[in-house]
Protein backbone atom coordinates (compact mmCIF):
# COMPACT_ATOMS: atom_id res chain seq x y z
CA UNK A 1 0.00 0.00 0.00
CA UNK A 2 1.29 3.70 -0.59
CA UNK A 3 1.88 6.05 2.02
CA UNK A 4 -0.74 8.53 3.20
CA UNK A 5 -0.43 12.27 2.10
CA UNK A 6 -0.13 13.00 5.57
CA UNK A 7 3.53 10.40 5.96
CA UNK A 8 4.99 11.38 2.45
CA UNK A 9 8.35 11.45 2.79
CA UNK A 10 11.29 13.48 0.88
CA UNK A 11 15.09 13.79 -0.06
CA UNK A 12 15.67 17.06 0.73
CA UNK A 13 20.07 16.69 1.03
CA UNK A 14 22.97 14.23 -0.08
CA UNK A 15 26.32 13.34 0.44
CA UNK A 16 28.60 11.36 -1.14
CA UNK A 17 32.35 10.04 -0.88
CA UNK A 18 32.86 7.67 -3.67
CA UNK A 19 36.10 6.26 -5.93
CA UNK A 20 35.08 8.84 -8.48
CA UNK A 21 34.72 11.99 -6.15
CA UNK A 22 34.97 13.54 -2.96
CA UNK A 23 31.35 15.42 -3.58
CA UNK A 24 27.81 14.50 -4.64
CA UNK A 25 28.74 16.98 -7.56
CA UNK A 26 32.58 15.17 -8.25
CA UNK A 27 30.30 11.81 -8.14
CA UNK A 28 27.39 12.73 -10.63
CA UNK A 29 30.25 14.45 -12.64
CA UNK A 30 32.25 11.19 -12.91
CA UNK A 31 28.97 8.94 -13.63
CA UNK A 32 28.45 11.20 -16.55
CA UNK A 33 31.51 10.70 -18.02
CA UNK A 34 31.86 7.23 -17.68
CA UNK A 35 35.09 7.37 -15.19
CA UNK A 36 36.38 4.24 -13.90
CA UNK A 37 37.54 4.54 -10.53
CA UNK A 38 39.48 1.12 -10.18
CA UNK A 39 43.58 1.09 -10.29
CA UNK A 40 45.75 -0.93 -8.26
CA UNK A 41 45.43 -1.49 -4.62
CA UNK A 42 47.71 1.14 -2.81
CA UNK A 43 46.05 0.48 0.86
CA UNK A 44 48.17 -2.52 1.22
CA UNK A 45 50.51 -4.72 -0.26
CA UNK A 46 48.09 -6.98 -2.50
CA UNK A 47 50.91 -9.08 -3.66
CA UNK A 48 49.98 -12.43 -2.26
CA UNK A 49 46.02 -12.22 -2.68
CA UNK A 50 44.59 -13.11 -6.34
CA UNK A 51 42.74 -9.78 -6.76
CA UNK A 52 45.24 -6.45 -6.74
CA UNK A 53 42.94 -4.16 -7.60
CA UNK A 54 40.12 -1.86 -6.10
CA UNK A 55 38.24 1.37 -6.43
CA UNK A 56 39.86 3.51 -3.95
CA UNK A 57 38.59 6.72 -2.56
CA UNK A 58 41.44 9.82 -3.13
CA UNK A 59 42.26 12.39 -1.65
CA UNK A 60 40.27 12.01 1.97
CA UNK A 61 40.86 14.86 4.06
CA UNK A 62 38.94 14.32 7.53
CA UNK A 63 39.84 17.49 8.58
CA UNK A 64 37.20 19.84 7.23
CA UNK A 65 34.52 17.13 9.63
CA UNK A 66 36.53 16.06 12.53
CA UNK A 67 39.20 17.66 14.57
CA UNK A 68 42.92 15.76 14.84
CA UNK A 69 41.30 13.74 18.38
CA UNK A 70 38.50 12.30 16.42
CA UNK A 71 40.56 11.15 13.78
CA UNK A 72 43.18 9.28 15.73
CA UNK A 73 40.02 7.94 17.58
CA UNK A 74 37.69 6.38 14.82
CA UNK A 75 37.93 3.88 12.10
CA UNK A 76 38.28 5.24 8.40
CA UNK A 77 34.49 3.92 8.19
CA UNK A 78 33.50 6.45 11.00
CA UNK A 79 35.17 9.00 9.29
CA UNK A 80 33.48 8.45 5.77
CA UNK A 81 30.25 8.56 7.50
CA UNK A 82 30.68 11.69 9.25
CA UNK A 83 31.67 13.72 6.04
CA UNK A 84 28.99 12.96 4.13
CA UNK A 85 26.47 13.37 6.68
CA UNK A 86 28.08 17.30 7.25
CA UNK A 87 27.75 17.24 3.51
CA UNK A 88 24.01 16.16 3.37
CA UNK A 89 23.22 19.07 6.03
CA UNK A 90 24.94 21.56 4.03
CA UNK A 91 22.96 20.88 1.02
CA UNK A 92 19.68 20.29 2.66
CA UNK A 93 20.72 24.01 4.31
CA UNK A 94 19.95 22.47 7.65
CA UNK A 95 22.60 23.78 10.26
CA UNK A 96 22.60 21.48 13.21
CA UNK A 97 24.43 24.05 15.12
CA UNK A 98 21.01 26.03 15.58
CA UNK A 99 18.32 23.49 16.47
CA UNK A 100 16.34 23.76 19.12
CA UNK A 101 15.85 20.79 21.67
CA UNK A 102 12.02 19.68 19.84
CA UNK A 103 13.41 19.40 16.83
CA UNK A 104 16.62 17.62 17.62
CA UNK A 105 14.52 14.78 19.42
CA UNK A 106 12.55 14.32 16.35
CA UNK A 107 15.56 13.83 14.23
CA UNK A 108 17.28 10.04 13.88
CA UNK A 109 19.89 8.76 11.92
CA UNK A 110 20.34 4.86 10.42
CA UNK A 111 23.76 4.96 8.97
CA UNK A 112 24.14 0.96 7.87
CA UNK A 113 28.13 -0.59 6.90
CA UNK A 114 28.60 -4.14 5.59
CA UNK A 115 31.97 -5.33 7.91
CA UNK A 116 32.49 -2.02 9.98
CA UNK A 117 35.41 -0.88 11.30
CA UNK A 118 37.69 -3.85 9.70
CA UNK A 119 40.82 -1.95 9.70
CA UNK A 120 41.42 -1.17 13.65
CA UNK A 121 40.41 -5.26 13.67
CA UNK A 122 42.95 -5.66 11.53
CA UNK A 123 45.37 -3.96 13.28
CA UNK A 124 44.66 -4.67 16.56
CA UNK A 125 44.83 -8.62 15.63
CA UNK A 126 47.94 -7.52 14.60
CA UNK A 127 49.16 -6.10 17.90
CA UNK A 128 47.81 -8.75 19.89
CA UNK A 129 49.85 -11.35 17.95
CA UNK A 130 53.36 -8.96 18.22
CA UNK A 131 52.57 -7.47 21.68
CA UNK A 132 49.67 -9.67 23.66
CA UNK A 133 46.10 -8.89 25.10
CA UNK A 134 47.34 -5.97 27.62
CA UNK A 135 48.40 -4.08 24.89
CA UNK A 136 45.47 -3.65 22.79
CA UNK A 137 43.46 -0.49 22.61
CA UNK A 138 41.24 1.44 24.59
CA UNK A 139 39.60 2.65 21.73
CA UNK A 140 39.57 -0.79 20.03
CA UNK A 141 35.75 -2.13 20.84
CA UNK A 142 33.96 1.66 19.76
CA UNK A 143 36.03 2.03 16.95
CA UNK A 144 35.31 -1.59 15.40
CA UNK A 145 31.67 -1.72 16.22
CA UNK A 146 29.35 -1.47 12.86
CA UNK A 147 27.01 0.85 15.32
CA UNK A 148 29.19 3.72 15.96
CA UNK A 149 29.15 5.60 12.79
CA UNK A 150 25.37 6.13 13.32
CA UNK A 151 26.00 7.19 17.30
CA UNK A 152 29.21 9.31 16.45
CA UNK A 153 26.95 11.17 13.81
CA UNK A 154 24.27 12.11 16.99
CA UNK A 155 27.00 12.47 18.83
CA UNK A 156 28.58 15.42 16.71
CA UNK A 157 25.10 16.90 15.53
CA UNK A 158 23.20 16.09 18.95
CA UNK A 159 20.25 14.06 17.27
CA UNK A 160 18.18 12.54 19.71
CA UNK A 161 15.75 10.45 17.63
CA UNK A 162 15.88 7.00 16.59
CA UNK A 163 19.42 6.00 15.93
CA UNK A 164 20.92 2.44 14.98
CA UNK A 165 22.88 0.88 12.50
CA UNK A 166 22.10 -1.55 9.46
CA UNK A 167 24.38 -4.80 8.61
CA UNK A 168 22.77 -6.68 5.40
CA UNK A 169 26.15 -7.10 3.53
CA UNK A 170 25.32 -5.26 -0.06
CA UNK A 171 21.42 -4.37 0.69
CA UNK A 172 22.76 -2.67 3.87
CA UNK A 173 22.61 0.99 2.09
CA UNK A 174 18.90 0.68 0.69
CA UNK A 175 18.18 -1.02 4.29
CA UNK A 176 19.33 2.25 5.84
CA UNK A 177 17.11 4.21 3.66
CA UNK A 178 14.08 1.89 4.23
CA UNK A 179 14.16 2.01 7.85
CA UNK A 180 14.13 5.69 8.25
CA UNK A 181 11.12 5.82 5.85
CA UNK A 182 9.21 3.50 7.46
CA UNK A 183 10.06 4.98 10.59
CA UNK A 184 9.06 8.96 9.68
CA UNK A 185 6.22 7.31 8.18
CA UNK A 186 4.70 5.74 11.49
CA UNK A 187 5.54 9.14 13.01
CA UNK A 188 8.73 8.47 14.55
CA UNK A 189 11.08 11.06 13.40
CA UNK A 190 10.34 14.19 11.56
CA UNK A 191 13.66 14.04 9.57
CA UNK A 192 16.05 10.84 9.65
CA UNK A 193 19.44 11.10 8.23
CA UNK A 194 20.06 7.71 6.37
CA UNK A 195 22.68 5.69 4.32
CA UNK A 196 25.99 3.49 4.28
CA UNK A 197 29.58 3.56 4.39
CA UNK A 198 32.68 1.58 3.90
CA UNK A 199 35.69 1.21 4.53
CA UNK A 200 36.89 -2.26 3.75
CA UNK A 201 40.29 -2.55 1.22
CA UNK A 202 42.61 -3.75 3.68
CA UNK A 203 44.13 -7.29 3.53
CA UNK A 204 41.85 -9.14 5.40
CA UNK A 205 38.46 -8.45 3.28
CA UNK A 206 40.28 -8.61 0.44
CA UNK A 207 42.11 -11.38 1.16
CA UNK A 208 38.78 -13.42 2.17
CA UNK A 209 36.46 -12.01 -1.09
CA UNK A 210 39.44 -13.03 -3.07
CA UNK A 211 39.49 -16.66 -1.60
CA UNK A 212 35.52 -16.70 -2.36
CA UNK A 213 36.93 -15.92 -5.98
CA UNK A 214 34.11 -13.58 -6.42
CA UNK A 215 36.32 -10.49 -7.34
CA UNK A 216 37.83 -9.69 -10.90
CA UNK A 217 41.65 -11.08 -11.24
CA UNK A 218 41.30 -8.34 -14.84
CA UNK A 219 44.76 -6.83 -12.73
CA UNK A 220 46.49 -5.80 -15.60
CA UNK A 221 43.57 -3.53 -17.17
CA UNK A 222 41.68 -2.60 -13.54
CA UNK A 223 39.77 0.44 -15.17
CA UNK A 224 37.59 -2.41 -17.11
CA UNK A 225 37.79 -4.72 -14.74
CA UNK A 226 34.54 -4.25 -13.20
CA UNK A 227 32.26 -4.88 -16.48
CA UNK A 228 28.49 -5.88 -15.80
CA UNK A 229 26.51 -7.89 -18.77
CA UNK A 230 29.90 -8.00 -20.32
CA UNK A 231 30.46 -11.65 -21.88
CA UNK A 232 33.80 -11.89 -20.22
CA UNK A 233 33.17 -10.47 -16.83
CA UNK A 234 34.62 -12.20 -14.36
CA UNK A 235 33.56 -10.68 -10.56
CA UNK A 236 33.20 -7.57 -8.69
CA UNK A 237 36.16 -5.09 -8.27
CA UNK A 238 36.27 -4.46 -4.10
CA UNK A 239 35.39 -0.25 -3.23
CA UNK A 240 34.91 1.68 -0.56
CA UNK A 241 32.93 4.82 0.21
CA UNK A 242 30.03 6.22 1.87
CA UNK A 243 26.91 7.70 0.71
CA UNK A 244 24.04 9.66 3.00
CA UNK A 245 20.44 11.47 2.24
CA UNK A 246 18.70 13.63 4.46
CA UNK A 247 15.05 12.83 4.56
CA UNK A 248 12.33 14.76 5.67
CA UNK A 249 8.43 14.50 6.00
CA UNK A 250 6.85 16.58 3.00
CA UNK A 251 5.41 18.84 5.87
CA UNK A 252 8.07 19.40 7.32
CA UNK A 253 10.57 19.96 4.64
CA UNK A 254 7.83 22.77 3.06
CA UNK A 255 8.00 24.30 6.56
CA UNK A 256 11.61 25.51 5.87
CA UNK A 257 11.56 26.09 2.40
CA UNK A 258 13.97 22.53 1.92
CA UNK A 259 14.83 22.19 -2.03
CA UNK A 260 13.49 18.58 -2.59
CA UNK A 261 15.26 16.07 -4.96
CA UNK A 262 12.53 13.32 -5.24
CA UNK A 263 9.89 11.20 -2.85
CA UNK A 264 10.63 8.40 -1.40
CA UNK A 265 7.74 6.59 -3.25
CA UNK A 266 7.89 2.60 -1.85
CA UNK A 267 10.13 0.04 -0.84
CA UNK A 268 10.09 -4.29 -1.60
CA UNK A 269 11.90 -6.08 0.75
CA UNK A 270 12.40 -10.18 0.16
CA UNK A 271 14.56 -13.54 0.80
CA UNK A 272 16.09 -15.77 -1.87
CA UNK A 273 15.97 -18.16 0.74
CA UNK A 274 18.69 -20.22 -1.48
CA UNK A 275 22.46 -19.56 -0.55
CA UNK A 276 24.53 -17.62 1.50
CA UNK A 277 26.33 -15.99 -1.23
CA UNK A 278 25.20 -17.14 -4.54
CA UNK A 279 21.25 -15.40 -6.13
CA UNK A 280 18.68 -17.59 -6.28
CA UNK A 281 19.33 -19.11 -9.99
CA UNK A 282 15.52 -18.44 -10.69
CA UNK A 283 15.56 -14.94 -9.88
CA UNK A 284 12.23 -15.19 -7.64
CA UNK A 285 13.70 -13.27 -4.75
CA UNK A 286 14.86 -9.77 -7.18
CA UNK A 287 11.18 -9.87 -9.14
CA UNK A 288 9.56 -10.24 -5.54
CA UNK A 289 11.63 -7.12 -4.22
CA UNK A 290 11.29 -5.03 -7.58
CA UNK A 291 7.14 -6.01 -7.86
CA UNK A 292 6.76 -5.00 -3.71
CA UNK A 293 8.49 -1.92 -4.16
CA UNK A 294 5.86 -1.00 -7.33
CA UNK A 295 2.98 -2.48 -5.17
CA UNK A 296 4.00 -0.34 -1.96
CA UNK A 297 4.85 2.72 -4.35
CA UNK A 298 1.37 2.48 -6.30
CA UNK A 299 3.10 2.33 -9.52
CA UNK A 300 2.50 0.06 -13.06
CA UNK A 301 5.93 -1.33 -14.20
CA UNK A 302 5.39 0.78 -16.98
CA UNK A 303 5.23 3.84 -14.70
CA UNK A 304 8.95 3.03 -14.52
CA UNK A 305 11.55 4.73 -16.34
CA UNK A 306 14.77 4.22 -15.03
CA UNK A 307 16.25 0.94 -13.24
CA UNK A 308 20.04 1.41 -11.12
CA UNK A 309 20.62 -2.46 -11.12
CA UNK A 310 22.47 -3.97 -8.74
CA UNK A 311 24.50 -5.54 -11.48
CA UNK A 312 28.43 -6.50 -9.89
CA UNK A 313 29.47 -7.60 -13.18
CA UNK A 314 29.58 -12.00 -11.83
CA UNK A 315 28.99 -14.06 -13.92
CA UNK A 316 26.11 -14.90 -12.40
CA UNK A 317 24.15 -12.54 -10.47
CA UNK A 318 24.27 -9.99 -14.16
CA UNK A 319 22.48 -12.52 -16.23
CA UNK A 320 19.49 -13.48 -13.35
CA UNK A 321 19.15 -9.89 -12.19
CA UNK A 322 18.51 -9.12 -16.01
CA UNK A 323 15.88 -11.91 -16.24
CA UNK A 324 14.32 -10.87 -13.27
CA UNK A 325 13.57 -7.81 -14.78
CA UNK A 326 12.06 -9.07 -17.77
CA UNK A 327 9.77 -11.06 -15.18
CA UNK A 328 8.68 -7.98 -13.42
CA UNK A 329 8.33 -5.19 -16.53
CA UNK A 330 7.40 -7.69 -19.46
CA UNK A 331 7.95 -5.85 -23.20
CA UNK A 332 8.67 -2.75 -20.98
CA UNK A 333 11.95 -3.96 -19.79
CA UNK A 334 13.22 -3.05 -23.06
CA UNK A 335 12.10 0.15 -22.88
CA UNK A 336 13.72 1.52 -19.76
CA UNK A 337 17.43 3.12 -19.17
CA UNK A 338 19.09 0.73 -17.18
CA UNK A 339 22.27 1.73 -15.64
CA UNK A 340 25.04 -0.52 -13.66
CA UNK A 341 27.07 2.09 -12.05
CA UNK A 342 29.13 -0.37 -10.26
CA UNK A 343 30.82 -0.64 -13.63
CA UNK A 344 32.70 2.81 -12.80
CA UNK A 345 32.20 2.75 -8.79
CA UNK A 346 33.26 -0.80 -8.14
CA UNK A 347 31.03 -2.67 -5.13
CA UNK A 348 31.46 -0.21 -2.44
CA UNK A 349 29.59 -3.39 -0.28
CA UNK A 350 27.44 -1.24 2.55
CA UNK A 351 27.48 1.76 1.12
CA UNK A 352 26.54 0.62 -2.48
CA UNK A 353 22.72 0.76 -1.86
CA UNK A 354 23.23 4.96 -0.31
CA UNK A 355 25.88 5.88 -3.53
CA UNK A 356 23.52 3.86 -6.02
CA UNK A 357 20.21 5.54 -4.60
CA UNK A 358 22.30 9.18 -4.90
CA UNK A 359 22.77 8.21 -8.40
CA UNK A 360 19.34 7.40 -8.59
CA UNK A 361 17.34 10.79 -7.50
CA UNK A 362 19.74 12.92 -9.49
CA UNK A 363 18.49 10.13 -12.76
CA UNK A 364 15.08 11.64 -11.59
CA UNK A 365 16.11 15.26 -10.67
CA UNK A 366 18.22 16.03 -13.79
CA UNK A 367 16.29 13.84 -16.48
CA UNK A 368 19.18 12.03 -17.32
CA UNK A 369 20.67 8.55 -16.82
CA UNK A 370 24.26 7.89 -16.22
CA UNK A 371 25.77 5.02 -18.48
CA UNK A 372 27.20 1.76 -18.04
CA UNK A 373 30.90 1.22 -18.55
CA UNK A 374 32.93 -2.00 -20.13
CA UNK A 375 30.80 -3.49 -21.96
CA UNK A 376 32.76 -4.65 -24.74
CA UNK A 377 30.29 -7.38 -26.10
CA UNK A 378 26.71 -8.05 -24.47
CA UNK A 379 26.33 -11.89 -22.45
CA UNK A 380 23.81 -13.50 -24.17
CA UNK A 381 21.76 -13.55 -21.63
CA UNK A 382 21.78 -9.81 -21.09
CA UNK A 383 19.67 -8.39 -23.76
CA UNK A 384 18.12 -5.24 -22.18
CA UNK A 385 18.99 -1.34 -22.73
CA UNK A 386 21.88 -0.73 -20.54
CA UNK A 387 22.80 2.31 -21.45
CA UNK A 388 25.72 1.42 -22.92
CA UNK A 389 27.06 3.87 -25.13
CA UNK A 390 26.91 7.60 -23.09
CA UNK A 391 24.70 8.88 -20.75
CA UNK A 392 21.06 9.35 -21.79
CA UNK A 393 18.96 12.91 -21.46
CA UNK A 394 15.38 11.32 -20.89
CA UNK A 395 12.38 12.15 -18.85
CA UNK A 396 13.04 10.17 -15.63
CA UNK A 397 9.57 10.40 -13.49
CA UNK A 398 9.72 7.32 -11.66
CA UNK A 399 13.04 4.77 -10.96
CA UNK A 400 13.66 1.60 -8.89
CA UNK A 401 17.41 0.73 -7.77
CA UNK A 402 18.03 -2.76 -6.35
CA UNK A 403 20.65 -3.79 -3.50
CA UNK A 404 21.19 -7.40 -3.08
CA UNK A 405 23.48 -8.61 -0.59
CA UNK A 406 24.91 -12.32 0.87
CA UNK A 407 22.48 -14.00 2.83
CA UNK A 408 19.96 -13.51 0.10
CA UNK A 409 19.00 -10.14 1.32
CA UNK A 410 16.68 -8.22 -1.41
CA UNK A 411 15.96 -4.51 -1.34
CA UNK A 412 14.55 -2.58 -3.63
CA UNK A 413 13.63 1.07 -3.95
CA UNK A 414 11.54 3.53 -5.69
CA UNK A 415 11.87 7.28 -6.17
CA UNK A 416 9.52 9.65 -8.05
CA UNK A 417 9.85 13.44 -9.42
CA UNK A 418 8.34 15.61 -6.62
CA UNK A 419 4.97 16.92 -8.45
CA UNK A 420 4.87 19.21 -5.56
C-alpha cells in the first residue's frame, strides 16, 4: 500500500564520498563521463592475494569534519560517515548548530556498513599477535563496532531520535534508507538522516572475497575490470565509500523552504531463501523485491523509467538480475534506461545501496541517466537497454534501484519526481 499524504516522505540533502569523487557533484560528474575509478590497490601490499585491484577513494581529508582527536580515535568507516552526513546538512541548508531541543529529538539517523570498522580489527589482531592482550586499545571495541558511525553522527550533531545501525552485507545501504522511511512514516522522526559507508580494502576483506573468488583477477587492465553484462566479466572489483540522504516529511521539509530532490515513493523487501552468497538461480527473490516496491509505491511497471541495477558484473548474479527484470516489466523492460554504475564505482559493499540511490534521484532530478561502462560485447543472456554507449537525457519520473546482498537479502527502492 502507498503512504498517506499525511507520511509522504522526501530527499531534501545528499552526500557522497565515492572512488570517483569527494562530492555529490565530483560523483554525478564522474557517472556522466563514464570514469572508472578502479587502479591498483595502494592500501596494502596486494601481492599475495589473487585480486590487486580496487576502487579507492582519493584524496580524503577528515579534517574539514573532525578535529585531529576524532581522527586518531575512529575507524576510516567512522570517518566516511561523518563527512557525508556534514555534507548532506549543508545541502539540505539544515545547520545542526542552531536546532532547538524539539526538533533535535525528532531527528534520527540509520547509517548501515557491511563489515564495519575492519581496519582497527585488523590492526589490533595484529598487535595482539606482536605485543599480547594488555596491549590492545582502549579505543579498540567503539572504533570496530558497525554501530558507531550512526552514534558518532548524533553524537557530533546532537540528534536525539531513533538512531541504529544496518548490517545486510550489499542491501545494507537501501536497508538504511528503508528504515528511516518507514520509521518517519509511522511518526517516529520528523527528519532521519540515512545511508551506508565503507571502509573495507585492507588485507583481510580482500584477502577473504578473493578466496571466495568472487572479485575480478582483470589486474592488468583494472579500469575495465569491473564490467556488468559483459560476456567476459569475471567478478566484482572491491570499493569503498560512503553515501548519505537527508530525509524529511513533505510537511516538514515545506515548513523551511527545503529544495526537494525526489519522494521516497515505496520500498520491496524479500529472501532468496537459497544460498549464503550465490542469487537464487531463478531470480524469484529480485522480481519479488522489484514487484513489492511497485505495489507499496502504487506504480504500473510501466510507470517506470529508469532501473540502477544492482548488477556486480559476476557471472552470475548480471544474467538473473537481467531476467528478473524481464519477469517484473514484461515488453517494458526493453524500454527503460538501465544503468550498472558499479561498472565505474566498483562494489562499495554497505554503502553501495546509499551511492547507487544518490545516483538514482539525481536520474530523476536532472532527467538524465548515467551510463554503463565496459561493456565490450553483451552476455547472451543480457539483452536489455543498458545504457551502454553515453549517458542518456530522458524524462526520468519514476526509478527503482536494487541492492542485493549475501544471505539472500533483497531490497529494492523507488523514487519519483516531486509533483509538488
Amino acid at each position: 500500500m502507498a503512504s498517506s499524504s499525511a507520511h509522504r516522505v522526501v530527499v531534501t540533502g545528499l552526500g557522497a564520498l565515492t572512488p570517483i569523487g569527494n562530492t555529490v557533484a565530483e560523483y554525478w560528474d564522474g557517472l556522466q563521463s563514464g570514469t572508472s575509478g578502479a587502479g591498483p590497490i595502494t592500501k596494502f601490499d596486494a601481492s599475495d592475494v589473487r585480486s590487486k585491484i580496487a576502487c579507492e577513494v582519493d584524496d580524503f581529508d577528515p579534517e574539514p569534519y573532525l578535529d585531529p582527536k576524532q581522527v586518531r580515535r575512529q575507524d576510516l568507516f567512522s570517518q566516511y560517515a561523518l563527512a557525508v552526513t556534514q555534507q548532506a546538512f549543508e545541502d539540505a541548508g539544515l545547520d545542526t548548530d542552531t536546532l532547538d531541543d524539539e526538533t533535535r529529538d525528532r531527528i534520527g539517523v540509520v547509517m548501515g556498513t557491511g563489515v564495519g570498522g575492519s581496519n582497527i580489527f585488523v590492526d589490533e589482531v595484529l598487535n595482539l599477535e606482536e605485543n599480547g592482550a594488555r596491549r590492545i586499545s582502549p579505543f579498540f571495541v567503539p572504533m570496530m563496532i558497525s554501530n558507531m558511525a550512526a552514534g558518532l553522527i548524533a553524537m557530533q550533531h546532537t540528534l536525539r531520535g531513533p538512531n541504529h545501525c544496518v548490517v545486510s552485507a550489499c542491501a545494507t545501504g537501501n536497508d538504511a534508507i528503508t528504515d528511516g522511511l518507514l520509521l518517519m512514516q509511522r511518526g517516529h522522526a520528523d527528519a532521519m538522516l540515512v545511508g551506508g559507508t565503507e571502509a573495507s580494502v585492507n588485507e583481510l576483506c580482500v584477502g577473504g572475497f578473493s578466496s571466495m573468488r568472487a572479485m575480478s583477477t582483470r589486474n592488468d587492465a583494472p579500469e575495465k575490470a569491473s564490467r556488468p553484462f559483459d560476456k567476459d566479466r569475471d567478478g566484482f572489483v572491491i570499493a569503498e565509500g560512503a553515501g548519505a540522504l537527508l530525509l524529511e516529511t513533505l510537511e516538514r521539509a515545506r515548513e523551511r523552504g527545503a529544495p526537494i530532490y525526489a519522494e521516497v515513493a515505496g520500498v520491496g523487501k524479500s529472501n532468496d531463501a537459497h544460498h549464503y552468497a550465490a542469487p537464487d538461480p531463478d531470480g524469484r527473490g529480485a522480481a519479488l523485491a522489484m514487484e513489492s516496491a511497485l505495489d507499496d509505491a502504487d506504480l504500473a511497471p510501466t510507470d517506470i523509467d529508469h532501473v540502477n541495477m544492482h548488477a556486480t558484473s559476476t557471472p552470475v548474479g548480471d544474467a538473473i538480475e537481467s531476467d528478473a527484470v524481464k519477469t517484473v516489466f514484461g515488453d517494458h523492460a526493453y524500454e527503460l534506461n538501465i544503468s550498472a554504475t558499479k561498472s565505474m564505482t566498483g562494489h562499495m559493499l554497505g554503502a553501495a545501496g546509499a551511492a547507487e540511490a544518490i545516483a538514482t534521484i539525481l536520474a530523476i532530478h536532472e532527467d538524465r541517466v548515467p551510463p554503463t561502462i565496459n561493456v565490450e560485447e553483451l552476455d547472451d543472456d543480457c539483452d536489455l537497454n543498458y545504457t551502454i554507449d553515453g549517458p542518456v537525457n530522458r524524462d526520468v519520473d519514476a526509478a527503482l534501484t536494487n541492492a542485493f546482498g549475501f544471505g539472500g537479502h533483497n531490497t529494492t527502492l523507488a523514487f519519483t519526481s516531486f509533483d509538488g
